[in-house]
Protein backbone atom coordinates (compact mmCIF):
# COMPACT_ATOMS: atom_id res chain seq x y z
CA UNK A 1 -33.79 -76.81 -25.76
CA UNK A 2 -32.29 -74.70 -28.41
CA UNK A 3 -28.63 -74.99 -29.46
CA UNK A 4 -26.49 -72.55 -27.34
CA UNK A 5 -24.63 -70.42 -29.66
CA UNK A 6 -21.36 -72.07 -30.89
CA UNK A 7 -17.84 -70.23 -29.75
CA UNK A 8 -19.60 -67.98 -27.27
CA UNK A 9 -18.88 -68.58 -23.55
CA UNK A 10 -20.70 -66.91 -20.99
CA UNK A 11 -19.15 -68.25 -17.59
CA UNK A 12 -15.74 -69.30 -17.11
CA UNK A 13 -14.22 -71.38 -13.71
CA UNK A 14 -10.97 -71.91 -14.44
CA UNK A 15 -8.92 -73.88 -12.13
CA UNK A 16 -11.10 -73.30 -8.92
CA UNK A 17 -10.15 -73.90 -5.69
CA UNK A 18 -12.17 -74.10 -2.17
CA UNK A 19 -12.08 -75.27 1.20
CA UNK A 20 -13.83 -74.95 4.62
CA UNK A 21 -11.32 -75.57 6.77
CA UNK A 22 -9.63 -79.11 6.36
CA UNK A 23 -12.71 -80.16 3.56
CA UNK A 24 -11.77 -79.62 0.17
CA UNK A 25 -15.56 -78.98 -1.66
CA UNK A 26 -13.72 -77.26 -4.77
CA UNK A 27 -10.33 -79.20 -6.16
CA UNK A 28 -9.47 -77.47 -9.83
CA UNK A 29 -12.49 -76.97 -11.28
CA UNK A 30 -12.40 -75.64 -15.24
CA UNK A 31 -15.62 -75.67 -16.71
CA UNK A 32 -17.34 -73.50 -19.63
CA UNK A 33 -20.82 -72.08 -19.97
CA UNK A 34 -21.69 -70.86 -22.97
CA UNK A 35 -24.17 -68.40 -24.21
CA UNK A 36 -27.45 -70.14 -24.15
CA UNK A 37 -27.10 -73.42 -23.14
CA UNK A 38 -28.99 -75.03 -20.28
CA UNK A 39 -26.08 -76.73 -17.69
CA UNK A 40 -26.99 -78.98 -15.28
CA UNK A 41 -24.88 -79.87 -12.27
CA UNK A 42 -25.50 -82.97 -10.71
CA UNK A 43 -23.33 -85.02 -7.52
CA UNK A 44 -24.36 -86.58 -4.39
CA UNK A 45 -25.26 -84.34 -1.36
CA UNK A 46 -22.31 -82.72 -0.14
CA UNK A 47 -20.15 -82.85 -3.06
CA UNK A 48 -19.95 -79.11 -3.90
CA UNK A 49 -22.83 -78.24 -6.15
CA UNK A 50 -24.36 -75.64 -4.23
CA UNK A 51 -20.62 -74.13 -3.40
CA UNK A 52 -20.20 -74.02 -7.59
CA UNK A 53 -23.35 -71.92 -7.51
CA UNK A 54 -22.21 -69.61 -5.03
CA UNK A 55 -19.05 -69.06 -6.84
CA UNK A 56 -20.78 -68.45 -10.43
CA UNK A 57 -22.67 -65.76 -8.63
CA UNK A 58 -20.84 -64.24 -6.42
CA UNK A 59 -21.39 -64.87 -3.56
CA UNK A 60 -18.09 -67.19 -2.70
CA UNK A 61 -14.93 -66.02 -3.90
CA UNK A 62 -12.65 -69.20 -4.63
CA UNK A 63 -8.96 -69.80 -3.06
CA UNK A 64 -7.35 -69.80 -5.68
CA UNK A 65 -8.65 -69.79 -9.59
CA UNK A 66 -10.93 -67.76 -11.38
CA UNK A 67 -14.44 -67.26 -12.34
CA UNK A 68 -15.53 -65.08 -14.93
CA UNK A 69 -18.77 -64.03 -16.31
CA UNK A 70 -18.08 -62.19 -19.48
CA UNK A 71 -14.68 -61.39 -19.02
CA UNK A 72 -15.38 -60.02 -15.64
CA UNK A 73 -13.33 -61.65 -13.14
CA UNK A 74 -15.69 -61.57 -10.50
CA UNK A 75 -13.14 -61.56 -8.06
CA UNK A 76 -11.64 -58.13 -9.01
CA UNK A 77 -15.27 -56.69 -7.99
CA UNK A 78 -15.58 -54.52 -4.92
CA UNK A 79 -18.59 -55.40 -2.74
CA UNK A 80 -21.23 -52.85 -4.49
CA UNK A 81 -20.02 -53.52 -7.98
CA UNK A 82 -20.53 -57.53 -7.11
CA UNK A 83 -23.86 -56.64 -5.97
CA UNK A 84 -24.71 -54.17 -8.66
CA UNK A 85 -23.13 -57.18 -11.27
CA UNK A 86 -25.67 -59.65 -9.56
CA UNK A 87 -28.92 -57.85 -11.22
CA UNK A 88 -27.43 -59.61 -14.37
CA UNK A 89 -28.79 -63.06 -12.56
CA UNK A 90 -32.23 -64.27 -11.47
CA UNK A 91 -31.88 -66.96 -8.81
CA UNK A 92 -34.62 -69.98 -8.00
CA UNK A 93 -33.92 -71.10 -4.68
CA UNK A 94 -35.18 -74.39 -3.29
CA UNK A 95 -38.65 -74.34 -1.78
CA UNK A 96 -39.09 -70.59 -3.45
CA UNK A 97 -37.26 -69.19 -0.55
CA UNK A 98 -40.28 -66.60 -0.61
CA UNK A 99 -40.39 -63.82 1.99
CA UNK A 100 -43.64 -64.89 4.07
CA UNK A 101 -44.58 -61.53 5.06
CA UNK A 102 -45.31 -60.27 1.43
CA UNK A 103 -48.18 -61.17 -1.04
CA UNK A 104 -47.19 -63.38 -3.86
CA UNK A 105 -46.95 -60.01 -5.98
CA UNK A 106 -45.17 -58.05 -3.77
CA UNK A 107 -42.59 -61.66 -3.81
CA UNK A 108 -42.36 -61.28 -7.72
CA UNK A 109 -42.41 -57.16 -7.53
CA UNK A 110 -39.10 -57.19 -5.30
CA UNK A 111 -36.21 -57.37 -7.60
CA UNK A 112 -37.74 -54.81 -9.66
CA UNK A 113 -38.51 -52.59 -6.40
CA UNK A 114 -34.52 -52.89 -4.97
CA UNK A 115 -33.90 -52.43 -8.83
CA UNK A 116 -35.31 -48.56 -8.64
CA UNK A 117 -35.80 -46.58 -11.72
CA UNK A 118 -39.21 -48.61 -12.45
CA UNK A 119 -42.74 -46.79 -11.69
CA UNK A 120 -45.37 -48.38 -9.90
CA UNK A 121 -47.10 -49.13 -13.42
CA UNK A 122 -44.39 -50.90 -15.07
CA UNK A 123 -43.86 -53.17 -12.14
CA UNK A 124 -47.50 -53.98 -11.58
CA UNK A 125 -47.91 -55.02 -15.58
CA UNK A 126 -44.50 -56.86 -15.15
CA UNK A 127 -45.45 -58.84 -12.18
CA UNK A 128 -49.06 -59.42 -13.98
CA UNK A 129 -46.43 -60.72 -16.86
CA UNK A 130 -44.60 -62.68 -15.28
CA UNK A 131 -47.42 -64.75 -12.79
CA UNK A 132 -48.88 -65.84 -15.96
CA UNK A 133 -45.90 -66.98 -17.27
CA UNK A 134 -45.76 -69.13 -14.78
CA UNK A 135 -49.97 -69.89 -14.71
CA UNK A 136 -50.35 -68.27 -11.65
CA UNK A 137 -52.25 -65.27 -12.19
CA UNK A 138 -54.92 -65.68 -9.76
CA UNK A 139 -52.66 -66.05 -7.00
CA UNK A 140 -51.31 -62.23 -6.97
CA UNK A 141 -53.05 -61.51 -3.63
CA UNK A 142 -52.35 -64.61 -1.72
CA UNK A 143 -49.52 -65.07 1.17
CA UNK A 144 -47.02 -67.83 0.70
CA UNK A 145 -48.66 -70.48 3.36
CA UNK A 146 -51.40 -70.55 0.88
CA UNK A 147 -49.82 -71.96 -1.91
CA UNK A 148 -48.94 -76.00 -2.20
CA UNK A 149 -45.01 -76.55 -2.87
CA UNK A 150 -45.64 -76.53 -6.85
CA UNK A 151 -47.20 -72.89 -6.70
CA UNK A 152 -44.25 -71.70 -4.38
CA UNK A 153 -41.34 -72.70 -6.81
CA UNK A 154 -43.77 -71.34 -9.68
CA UNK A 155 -43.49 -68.09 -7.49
CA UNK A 156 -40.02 -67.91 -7.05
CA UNK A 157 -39.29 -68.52 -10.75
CA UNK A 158 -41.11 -65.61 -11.34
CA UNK A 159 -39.41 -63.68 -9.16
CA UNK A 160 -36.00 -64.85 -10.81
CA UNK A 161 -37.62 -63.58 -14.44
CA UNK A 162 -38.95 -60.70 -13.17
CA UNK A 163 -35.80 -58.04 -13.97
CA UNK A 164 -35.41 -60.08 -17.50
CA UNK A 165 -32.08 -61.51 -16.22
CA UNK A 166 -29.20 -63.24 -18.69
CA UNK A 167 -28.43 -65.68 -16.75
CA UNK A 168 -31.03 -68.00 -14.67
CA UNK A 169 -29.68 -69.94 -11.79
CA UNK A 170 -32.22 -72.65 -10.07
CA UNK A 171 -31.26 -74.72 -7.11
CA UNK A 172 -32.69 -77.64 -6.80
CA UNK A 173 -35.88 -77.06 -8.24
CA UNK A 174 -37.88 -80.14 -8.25
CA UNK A 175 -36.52 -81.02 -4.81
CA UNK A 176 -39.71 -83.05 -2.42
CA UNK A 177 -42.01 -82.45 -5.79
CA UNK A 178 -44.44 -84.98 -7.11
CA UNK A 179 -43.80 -86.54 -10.68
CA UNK A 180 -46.66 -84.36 -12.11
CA UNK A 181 -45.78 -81.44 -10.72
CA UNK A 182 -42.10 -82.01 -11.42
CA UNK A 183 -42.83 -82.29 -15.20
CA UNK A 184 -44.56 -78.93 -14.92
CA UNK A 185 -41.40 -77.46 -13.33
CA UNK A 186 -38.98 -79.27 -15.78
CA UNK A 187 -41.10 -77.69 -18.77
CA UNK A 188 -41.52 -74.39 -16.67
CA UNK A 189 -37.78 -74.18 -16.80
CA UNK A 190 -37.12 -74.96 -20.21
CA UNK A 191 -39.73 -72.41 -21.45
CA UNK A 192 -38.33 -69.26 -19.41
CA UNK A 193 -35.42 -70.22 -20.44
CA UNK A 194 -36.44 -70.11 -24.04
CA UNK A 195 -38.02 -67.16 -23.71
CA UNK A 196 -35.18 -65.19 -22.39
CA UNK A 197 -32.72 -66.29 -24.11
CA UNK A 198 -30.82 -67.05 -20.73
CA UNK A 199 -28.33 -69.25 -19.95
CA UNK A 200 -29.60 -71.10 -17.44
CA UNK A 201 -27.56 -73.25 -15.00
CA UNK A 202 -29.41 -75.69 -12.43
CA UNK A 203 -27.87 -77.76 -8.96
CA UNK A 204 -29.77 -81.11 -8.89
CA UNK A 205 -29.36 -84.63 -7.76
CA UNK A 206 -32.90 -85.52 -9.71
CA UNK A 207 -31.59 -87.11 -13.46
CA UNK A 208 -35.31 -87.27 -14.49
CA UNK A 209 -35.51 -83.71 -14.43
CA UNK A 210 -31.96 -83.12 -15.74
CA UNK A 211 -32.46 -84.98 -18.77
CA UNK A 212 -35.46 -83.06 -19.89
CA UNK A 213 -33.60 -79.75 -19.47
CA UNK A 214 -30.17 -79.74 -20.02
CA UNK A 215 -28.07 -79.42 -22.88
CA UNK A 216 -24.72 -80.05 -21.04
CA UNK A 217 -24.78 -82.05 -17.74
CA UNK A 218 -21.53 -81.48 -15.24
CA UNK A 219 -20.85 -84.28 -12.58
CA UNK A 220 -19.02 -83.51 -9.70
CA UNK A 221 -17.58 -86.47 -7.71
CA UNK A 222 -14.88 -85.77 -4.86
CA UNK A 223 -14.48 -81.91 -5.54
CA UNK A 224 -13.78 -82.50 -9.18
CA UNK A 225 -15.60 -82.14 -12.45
CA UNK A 226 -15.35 -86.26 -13.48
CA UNK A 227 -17.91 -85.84 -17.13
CA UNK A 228 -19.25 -83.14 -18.82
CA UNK A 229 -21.66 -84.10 -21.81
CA UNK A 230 -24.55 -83.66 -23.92
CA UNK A 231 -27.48 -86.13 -22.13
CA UNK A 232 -27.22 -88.87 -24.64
CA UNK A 233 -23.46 -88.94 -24.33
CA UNK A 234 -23.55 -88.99 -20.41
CA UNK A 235 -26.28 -92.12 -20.37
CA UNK A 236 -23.64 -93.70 -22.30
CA UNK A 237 -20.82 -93.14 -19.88
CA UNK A 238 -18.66 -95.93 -18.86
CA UNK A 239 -17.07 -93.75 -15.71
CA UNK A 240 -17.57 -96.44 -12.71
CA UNK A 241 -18.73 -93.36 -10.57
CA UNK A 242 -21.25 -91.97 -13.35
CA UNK A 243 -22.62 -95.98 -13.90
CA UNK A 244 -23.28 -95.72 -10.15
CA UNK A 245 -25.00 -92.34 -9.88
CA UNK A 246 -27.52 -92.99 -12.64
CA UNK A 247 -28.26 -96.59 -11.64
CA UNK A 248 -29.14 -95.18 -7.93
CA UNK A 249 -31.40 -92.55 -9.35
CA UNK A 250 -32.93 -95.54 -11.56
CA UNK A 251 -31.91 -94.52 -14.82
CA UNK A 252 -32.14 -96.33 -17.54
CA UNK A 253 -28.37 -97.62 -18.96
CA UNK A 254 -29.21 -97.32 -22.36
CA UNK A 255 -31.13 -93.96 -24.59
C-alpha cells in the first residue's frame, strides 16, 4: 500500500485500560494510527483485539486512558454525538454481518438511508458504485442465503464504503475463507483502501493476509501491545512470543 502520510496521526489510544470483571483484556495500551496507513492487529483468540476495535470506534469506553480520533476524545462524546461521530467509519464485520431480510442492495443502500439527506437517485447510482467495486454487480437483487461466504464479505465491504468513510475498520475478514478467495479479499481490501484514501485498521489472527495488507502490524499478547512494525521488520522479530505466533500460523522466519 501507499505510504501513510508522515507526522499525521489519525487515532490515538493512549494508556488504555479495560476489564470485564476480574479479566484484564486492555493493560496500558498507547498506540498511533496515522493518516493513511493500513494497521493490522493480530493476537491469539481472546487476547483483546476485538475489545481494541470497539474502543477505536466507540462503542467501549476504556477505564481509564484515552482514545482519540482527531483530537476528539471520544470519551467526552454524549451518546448522539458518538453516534453521529461514527458516520466518519465504515465497519466490515466477520461473515458480512448482513441483515437477511434485505436484498443485497438494500444491505449496501443502508448507511446511506439512516444517513438521510441522500435522494433515492444518488443512493441507487452509489450502491450500483459501490457493488462493482467489489465485482458484484449482478447480485443487487439477491437475498443474503444466496451468496457463498466470499460474495457476503464482498457485500459487507460495500456496505462499509458506501457513505465514503475515513476510516475503514474490518474484523476478521478472511475468517473460514478459502486461499483463493482470501487473496481476492486481501486485494479487495487494499484497493478500497486505496481508493479512499482511508485509514484502514483490520482484527486478524490470519498473517497471510496481514502481510499483504498492512503497513504497520500491532501484536497484542497478555493485554499489552508487545511489537509494532512495518511487515519486514516484524518477520524479523526476535520477541519469544512473536517467534511463536508466526511459526504456528506457518510463517516463514525469514523475508
Amino acid at each position: 500500500m501507499a505510504d501513510p502520510a508522515p507526522g499525521k496521526t489519525k487515532i490515538v489510544l493512549e494508556d488504555v485500560h479495560k476489564s470485564f470483571g476480574s479479566k484484564v483484556v486492555l493493560d496500558g495500551i498507547d498506540l498511533e494510527i496515522r493518516e493513511g496507513e493500513s494497521l493490522a492487529v493480530i493476537g491469539g483468540s481472546g487476547t483483546g483485539k476485538s475489545v481494541l476495535l470497539k474502543h477505536v470506534i466507540g462503542l467501549l469506553r476504556p477505564d481509564s486512558g484515552r482514545v482519540e480520533v482527531d483530537g476528539v476524545d471520544l470519551a467526552g462524546l454524549s451518546y448522539r454525538e458518538i453516534a453521529r461521530f461514527r458516520r466518519r467509519f465504515g465497519m466490515a464485520f466477520q461473515e458480512g454481518a448482513l441483515f437477511d431480510s434485505m436484498t443485497v442492495a438494500e444491505n449496501v443502500a443502508f448507511p446511506l438511508v439512516r444517513e438521510r439527506g441522500h435522494t433515492k437517485a444518488e443512493i441507487r447510482d452509489r450502491v450500483a458504485e459501490c457493488l462493482e467495486e467489489v465485482g458484484l454487480t449482478d447480485a443487487a437483487g439477491k437475498m443474503p442465503s444466496e451468496l457463498s461466504g466470499g460474495m457476503r464479505r464482498r457485500v459487507g465491504f460495500a456496505r462499509a464504503v458506501a457513505a465514503k468513510p475515513d476510516i475503514l475498520l474490518f474484523d476478521e475478514p478472511t475468517t473460514g475463507l478459502d486461499p483463493v478467495t482470501k487473496e481476492t479479499i486481501d486485494t479487495l481490501i487494499v484497493e478500497l483502501s486505496e481508493r479512499l484514501g482511508s485509514t484502514t485498521v483490520t482484527i486478524s489472527h490470519d498473517m497471510v493476509s496481514v502481510f499483504r495488507i498492512a503497513d504497520r502490524i500491532a501484536m497484542l499478547y497478555d493485554g499489552k501491545l508487545i511489537a509494532v512494525a512495518p511487515p519486514a521488520e516484524f518477520r524479523q522479530s526476535t520477541d519469544p512470543r512473536v517467534r511463536g505466533f508466526l511459526r504456528a500460523d506457518n510463517q516463514p522466519a525469514t523475508v
